[in-house]
C-alpha atoms as a PDB file:
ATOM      1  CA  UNK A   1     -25.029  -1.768   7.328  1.00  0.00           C
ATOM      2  CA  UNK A   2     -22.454   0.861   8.481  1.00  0.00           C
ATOM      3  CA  UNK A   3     -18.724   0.593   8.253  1.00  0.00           C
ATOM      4  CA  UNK A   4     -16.751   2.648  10.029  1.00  0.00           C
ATOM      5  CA  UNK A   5     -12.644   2.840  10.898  1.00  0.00           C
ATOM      6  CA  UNK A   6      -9.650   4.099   9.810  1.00  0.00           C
ATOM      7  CA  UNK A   7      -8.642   3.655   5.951  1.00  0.00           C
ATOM      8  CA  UNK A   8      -6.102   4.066   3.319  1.00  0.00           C
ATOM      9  CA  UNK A   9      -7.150   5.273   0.382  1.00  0.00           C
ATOM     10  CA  UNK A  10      -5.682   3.001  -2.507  1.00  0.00           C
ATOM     11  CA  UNK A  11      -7.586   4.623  -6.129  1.00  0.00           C
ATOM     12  CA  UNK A  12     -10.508   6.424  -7.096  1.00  0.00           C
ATOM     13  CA  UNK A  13     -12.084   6.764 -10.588  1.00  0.00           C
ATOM     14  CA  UNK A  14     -14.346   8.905 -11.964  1.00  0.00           C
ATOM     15  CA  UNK A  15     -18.103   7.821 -12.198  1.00  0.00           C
ATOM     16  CA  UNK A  16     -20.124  11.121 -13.049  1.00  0.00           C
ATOM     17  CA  UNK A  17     -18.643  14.447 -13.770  1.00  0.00           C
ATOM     18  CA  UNK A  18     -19.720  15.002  -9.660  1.00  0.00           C
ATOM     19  CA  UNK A  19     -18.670  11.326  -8.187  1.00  0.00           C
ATOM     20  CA  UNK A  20     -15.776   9.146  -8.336  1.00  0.00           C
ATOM     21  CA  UNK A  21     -15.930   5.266  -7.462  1.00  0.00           C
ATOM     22  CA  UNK A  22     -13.128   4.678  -4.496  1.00  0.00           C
ATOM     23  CA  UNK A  23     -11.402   1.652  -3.524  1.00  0.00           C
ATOM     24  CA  UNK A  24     -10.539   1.801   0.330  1.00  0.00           C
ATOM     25  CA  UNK A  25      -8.734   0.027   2.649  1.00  0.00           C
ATOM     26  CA  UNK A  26     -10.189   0.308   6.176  1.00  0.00           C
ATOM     27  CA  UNK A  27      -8.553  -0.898   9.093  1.00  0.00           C
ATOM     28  CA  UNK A  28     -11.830  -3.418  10.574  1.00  0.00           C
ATOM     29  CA  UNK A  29     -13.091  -4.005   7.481  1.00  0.00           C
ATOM     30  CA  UNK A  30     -10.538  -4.506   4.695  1.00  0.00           C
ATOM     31  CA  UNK A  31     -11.125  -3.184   0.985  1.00  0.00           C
ATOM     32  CA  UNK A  32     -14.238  -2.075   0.151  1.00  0.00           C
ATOM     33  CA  UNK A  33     -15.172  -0.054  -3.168  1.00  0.00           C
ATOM     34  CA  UNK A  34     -17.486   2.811  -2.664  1.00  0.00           C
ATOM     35  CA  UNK A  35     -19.083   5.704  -3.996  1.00  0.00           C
ATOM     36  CA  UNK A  36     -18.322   8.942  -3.508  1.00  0.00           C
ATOM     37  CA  UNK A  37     -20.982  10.964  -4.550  1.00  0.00           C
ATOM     38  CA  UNK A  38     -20.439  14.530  -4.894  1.00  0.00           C
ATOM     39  CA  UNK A  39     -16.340  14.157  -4.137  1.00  0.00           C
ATOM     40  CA  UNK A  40     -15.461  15.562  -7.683  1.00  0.00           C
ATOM     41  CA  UNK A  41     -17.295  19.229  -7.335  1.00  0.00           C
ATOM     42  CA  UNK A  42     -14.733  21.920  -7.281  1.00  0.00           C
ATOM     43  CA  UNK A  43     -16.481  22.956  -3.783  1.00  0.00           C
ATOM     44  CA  UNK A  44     -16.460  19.556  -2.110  1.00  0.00           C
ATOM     45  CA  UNK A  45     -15.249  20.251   1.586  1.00  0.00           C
ATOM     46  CA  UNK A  46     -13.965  16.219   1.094  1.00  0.00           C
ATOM     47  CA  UNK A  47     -12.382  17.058  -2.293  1.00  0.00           C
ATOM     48  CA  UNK A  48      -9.226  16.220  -0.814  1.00  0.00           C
ATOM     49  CA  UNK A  49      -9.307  14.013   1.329  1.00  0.00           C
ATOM     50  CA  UNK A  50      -9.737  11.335  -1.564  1.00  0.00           C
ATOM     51  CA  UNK A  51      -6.238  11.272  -2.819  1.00  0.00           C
ATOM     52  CA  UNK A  52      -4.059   8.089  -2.770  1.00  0.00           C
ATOM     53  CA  UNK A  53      -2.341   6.692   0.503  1.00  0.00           C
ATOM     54  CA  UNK A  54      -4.666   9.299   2.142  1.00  0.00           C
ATOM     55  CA  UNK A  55      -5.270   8.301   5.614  1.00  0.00           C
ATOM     56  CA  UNK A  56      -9.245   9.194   6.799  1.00  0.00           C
ATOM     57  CA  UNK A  57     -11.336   7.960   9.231  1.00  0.00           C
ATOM     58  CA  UNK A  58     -14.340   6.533   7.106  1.00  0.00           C
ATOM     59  CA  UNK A  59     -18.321   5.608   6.932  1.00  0.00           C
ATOM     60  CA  UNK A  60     -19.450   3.582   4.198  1.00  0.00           C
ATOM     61  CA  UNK A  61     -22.894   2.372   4.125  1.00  0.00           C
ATOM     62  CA  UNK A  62     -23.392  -0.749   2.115  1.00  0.00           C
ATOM     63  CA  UNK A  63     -26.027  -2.975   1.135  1.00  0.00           C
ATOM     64  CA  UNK A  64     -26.080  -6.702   2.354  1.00  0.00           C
ATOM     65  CA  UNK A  65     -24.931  -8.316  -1.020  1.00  0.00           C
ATOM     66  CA  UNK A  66     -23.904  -5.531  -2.683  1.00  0.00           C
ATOM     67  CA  UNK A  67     -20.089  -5.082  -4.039  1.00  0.00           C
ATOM     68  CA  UNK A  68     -20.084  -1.162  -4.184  1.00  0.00           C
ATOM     69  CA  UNK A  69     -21.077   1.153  -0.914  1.00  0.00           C
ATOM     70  CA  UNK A  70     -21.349   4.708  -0.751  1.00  0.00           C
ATOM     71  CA  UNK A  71     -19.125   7.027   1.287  1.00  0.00           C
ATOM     72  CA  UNK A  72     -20.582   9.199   3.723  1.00  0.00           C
ATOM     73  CA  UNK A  73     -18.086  10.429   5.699  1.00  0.00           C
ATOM     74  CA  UNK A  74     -14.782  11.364   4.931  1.00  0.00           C
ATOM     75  CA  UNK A  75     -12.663  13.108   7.267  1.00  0.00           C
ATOM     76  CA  UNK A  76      -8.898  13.649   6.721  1.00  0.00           C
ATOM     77  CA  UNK A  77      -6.552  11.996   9.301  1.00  0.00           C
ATOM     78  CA  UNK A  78      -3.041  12.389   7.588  1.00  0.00           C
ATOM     79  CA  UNK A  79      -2.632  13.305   3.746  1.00  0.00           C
ATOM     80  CA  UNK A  80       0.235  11.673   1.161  1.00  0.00           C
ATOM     81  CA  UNK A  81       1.227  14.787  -0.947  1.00  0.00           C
ATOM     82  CA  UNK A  82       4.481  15.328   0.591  1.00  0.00           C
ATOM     83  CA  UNK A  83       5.748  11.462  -0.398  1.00  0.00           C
ATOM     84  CA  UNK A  84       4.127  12.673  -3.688  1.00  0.00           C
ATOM     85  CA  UNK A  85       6.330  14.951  -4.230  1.00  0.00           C
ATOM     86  CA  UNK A  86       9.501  12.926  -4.704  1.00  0.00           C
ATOM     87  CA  UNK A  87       8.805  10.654  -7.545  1.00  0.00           C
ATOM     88  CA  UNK A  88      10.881   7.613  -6.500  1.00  0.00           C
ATOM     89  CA  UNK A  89       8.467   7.417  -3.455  1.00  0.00           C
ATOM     90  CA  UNK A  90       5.122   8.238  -5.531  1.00  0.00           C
ATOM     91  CA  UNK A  91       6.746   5.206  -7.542  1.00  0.00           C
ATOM     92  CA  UNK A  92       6.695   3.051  -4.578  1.00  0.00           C
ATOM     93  CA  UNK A  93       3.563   4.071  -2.658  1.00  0.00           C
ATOM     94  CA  UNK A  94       1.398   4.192  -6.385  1.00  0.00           C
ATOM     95  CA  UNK A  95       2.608   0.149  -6.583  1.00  0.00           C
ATOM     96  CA  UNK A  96       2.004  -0.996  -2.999  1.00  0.00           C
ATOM     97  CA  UNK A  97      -2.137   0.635  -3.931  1.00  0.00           C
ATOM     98  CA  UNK A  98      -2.121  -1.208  -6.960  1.00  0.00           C
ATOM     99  CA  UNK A  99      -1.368  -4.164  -4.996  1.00  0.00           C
ATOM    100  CA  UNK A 100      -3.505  -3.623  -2.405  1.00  0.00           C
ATOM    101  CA  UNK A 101      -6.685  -2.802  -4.677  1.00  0.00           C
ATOM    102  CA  UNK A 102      -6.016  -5.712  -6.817  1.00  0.00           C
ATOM    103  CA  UNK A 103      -4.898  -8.289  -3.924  1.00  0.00           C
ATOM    104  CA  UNK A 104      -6.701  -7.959  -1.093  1.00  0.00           C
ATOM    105  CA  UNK A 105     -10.112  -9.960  -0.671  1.00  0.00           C
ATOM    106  CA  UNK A 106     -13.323  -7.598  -0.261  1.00  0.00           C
ATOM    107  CA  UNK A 107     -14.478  -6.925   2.972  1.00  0.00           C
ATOM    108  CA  UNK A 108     -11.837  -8.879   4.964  1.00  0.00           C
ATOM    109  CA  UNK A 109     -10.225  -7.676   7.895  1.00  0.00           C
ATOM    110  CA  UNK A 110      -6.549  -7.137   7.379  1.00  0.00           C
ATOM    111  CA  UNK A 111      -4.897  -5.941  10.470  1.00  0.00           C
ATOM    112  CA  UNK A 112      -1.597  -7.330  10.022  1.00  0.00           C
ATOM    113  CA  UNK A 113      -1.507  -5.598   6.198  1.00  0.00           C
ATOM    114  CA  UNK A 114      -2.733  -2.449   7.593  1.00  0.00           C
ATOM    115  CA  UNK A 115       0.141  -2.265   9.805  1.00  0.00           C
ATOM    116  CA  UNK A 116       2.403  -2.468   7.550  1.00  0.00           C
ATOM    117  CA  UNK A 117       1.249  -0.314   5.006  1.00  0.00           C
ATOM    118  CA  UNK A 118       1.174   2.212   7.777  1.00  0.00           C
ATOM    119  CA  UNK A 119       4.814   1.958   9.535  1.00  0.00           C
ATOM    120  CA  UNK A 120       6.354   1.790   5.813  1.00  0.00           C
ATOM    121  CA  UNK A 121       4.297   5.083   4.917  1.00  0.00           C
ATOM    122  CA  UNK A 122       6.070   6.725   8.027  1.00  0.00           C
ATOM    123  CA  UNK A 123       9.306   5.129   7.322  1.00  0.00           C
ATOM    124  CA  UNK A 124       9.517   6.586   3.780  1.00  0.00           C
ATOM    125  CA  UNK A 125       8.691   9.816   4.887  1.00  0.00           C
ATOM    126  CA  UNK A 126      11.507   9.466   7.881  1.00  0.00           C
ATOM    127  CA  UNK A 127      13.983   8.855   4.936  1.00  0.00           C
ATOM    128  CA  UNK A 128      14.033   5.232   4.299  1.00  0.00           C
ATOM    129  CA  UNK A 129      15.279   4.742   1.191  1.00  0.00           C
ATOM    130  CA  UNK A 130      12.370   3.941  -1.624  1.00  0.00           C
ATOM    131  CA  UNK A 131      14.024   1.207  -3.108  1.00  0.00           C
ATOM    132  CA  UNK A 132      14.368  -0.875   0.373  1.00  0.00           C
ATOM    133  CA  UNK A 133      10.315   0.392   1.450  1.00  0.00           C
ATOM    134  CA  UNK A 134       9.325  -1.893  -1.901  1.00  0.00           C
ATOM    135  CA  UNK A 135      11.611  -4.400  -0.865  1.00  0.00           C
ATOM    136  CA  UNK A 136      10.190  -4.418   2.154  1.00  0.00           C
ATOM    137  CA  UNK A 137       6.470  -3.876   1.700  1.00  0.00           C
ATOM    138  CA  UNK A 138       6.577  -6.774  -1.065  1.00  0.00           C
ATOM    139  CA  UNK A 139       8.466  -9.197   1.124  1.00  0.00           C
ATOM    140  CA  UNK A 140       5.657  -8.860   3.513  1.00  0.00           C
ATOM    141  CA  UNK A 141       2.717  -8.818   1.569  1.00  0.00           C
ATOM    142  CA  UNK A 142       3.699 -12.383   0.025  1.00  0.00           C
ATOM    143  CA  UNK A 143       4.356 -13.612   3.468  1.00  0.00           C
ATOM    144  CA  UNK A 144       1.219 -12.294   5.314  1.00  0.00           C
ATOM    145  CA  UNK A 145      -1.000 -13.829   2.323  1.00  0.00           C
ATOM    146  CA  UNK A 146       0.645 -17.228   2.173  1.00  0.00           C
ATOM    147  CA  UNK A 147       2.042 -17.182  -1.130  1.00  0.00           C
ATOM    148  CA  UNK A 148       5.889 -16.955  -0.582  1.00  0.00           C
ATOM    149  CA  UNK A 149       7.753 -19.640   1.511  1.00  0.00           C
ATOM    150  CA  UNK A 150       9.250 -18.526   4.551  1.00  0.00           C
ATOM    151  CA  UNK A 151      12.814 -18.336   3.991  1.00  0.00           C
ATOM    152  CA  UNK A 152      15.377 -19.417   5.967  1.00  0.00           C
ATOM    153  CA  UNK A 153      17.205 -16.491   7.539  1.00  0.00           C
ATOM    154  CA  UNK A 154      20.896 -18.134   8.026  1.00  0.00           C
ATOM    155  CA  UNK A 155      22.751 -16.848  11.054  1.00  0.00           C
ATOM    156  CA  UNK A 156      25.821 -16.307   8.828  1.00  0.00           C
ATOM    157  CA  UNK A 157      24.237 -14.992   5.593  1.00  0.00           C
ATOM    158  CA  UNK A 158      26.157 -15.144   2.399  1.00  0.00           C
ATOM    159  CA  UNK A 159      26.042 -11.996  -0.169  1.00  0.00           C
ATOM    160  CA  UNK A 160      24.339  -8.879   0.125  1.00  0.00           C
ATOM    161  CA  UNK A 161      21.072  -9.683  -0.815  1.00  0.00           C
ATOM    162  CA  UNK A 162      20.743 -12.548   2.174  1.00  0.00           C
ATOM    163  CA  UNK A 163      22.049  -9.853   4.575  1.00  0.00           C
ATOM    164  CA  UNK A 164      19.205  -7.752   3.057  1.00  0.00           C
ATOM    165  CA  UNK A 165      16.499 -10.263   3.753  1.00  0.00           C
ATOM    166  CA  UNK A 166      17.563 -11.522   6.842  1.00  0.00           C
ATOM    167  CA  UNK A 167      17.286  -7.762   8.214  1.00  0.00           C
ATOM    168  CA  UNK A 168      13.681  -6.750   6.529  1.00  0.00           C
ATOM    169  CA  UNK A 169      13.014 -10.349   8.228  1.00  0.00           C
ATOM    170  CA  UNK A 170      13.839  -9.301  11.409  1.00  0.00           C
ATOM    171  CA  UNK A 171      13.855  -5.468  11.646  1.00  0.00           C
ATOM    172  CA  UNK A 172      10.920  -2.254  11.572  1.00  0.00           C
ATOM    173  CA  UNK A 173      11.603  -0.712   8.703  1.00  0.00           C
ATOM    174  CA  UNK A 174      12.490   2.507  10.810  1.00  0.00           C
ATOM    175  CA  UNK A 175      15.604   0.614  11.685  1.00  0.00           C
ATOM    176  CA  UNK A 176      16.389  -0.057   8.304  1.00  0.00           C
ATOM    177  CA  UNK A 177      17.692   3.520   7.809  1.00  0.00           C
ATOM    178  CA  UNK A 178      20.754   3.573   8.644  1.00  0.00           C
ATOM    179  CA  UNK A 179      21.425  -0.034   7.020  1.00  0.00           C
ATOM    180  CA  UNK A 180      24.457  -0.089   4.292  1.00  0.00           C
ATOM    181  CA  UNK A 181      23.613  -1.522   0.742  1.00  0.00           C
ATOM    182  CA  UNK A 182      23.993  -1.682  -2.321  1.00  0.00           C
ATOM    183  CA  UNK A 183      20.876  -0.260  -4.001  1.00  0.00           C
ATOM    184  CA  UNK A 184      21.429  -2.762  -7.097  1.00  0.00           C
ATOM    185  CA  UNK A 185      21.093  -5.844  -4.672  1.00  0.00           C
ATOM    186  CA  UNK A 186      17.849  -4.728  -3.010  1.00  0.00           C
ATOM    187  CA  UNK A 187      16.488  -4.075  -6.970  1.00  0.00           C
ATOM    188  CA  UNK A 188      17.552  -7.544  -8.052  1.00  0.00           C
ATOM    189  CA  UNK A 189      15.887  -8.933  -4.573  1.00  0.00           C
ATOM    190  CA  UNK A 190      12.808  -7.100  -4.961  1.00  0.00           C
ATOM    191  CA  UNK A 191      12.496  -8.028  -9.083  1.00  0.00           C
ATOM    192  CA  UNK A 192      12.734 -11.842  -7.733  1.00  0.00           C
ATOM    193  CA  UNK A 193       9.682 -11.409  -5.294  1.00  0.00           C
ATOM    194  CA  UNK A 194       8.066  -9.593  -7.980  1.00  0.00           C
ATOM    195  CA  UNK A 195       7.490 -12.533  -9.771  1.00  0.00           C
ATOM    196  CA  UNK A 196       5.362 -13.799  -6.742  1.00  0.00           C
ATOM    197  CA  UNK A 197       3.099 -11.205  -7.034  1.00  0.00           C
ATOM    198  CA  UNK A 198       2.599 -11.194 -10.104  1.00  0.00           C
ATOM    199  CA  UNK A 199       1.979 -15.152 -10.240  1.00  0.00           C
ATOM    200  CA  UNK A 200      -0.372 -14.023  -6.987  1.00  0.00           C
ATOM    201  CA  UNK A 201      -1.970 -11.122  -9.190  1.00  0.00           C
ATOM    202  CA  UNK A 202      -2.696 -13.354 -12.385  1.00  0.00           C
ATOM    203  CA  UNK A 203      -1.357 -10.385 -14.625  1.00  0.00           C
ATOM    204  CA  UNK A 204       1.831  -8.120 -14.294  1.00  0.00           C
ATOM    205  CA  UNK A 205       1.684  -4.756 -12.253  1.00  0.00           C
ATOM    206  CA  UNK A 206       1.270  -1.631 -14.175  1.00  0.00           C
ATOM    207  CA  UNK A 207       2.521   0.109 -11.531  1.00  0.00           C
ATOM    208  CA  UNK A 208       5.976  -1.670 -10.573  1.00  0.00           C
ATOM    209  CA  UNK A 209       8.553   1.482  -9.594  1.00  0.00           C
ATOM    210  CA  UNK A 210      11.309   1.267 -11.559  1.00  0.00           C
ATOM    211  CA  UNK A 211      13.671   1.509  -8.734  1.00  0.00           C
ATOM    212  CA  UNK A 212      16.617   3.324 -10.602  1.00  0.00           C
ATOM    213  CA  UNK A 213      19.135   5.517  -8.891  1.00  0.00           C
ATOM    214  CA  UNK A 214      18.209   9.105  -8.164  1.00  0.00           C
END
């Protein structure tokens, strides 16, 4: 069969000294894992459109009951290297792939999840503050797959970090820009729902950004 959509790509490794193996999340179809044979070639015309948090529209064939497809078409959409660039949002976007690859069940639709990934991609590059975009991203991720409780968002919150929940509860990240906060309450926030994730994960993440002040 044929899948074809819009996709993220979340990590690649190398298979031959031509072809990597890719992990991509596609709009219609959720993650799949793929080969991309040829992608590695100094000449491929798709040699860059296979970096991380690159956006492409994809074709994948894949083999009823097989785990691993094989790319064949890649065509760039919108590329990462700018967020790349700035280290504490490489941080950010490298942990929200590992996530992703590691988290999300094969071949499962995941609109909601695509969404986000998506409007927090444009948000960082808009200027939200890294540090809120993992507080953010991870909040949402454990609510979207069921494995945080929904909290209780008080009309009056008490202390920083409930004011900083209730609004990632209730706001687009876009809005979050102009929020005031301390960046030491959103770290301490987003450490806590760490712990879900990584309960969620079944190991720790090796690629948790370490969310210090630039």
């Amino acid at each position: 069969m044929l899948l074809s959509g819009e996709a993220f790509v979340l990590v690649r490794h190398p298979l031959t000294e031509s072809s990597w193996i890719v992990s991509l999340f596609m709009r219609e179809h959720g993650l799949v894992r793929a080969v991309a044979r040829g992608a590695r070639k100094a000449k491929s015309g798709g040699r860059g459109t296979l970096e991380p948090m690159t956006r492409i529209q994809a074709e994948v064939s894949l083999r009823e009951g097989k785990d691993l497809g094989q790319v064949r078409r890649a065509e760039l959409l919108s590329g990462a290297m700018d967020l790349f660039e700035d280290w504490p949002r490489a941080e950010v976007l490298l942990g929200i792939c590992e996530i992703l690859e590691r988290g999300l069940p094969a071949q499962s639709p995941e609109e909601e999840t695509f969404r986000l990934v998506s409007v927090l991609q444009g948000s960082l590059r808009e200027g939200l503050d890294p540090a809120l975009g993992w507080l953010y991203f991870i909040l949402w991720f454990s609510r979207l797959h069921g494995h945080l409780a929904r909290p209780k968002a008080s009309p009056e919150p008490d202390g920083e970090e409930d004011l900083l929940l209730s609004a990632c509860l209730r706001s687009p990240p876009g809005e979050l820009k102009e929020l005031s906060f301390s960046r030491s309450s959103a770290v301490r926030l987003a450490r806590r729902l760490e712990k879900g994730i990584t309960d969620y994960l079944g190991a720790p993440l090796r690629s948790a950004p370490s969310l210090q002040g630039r």
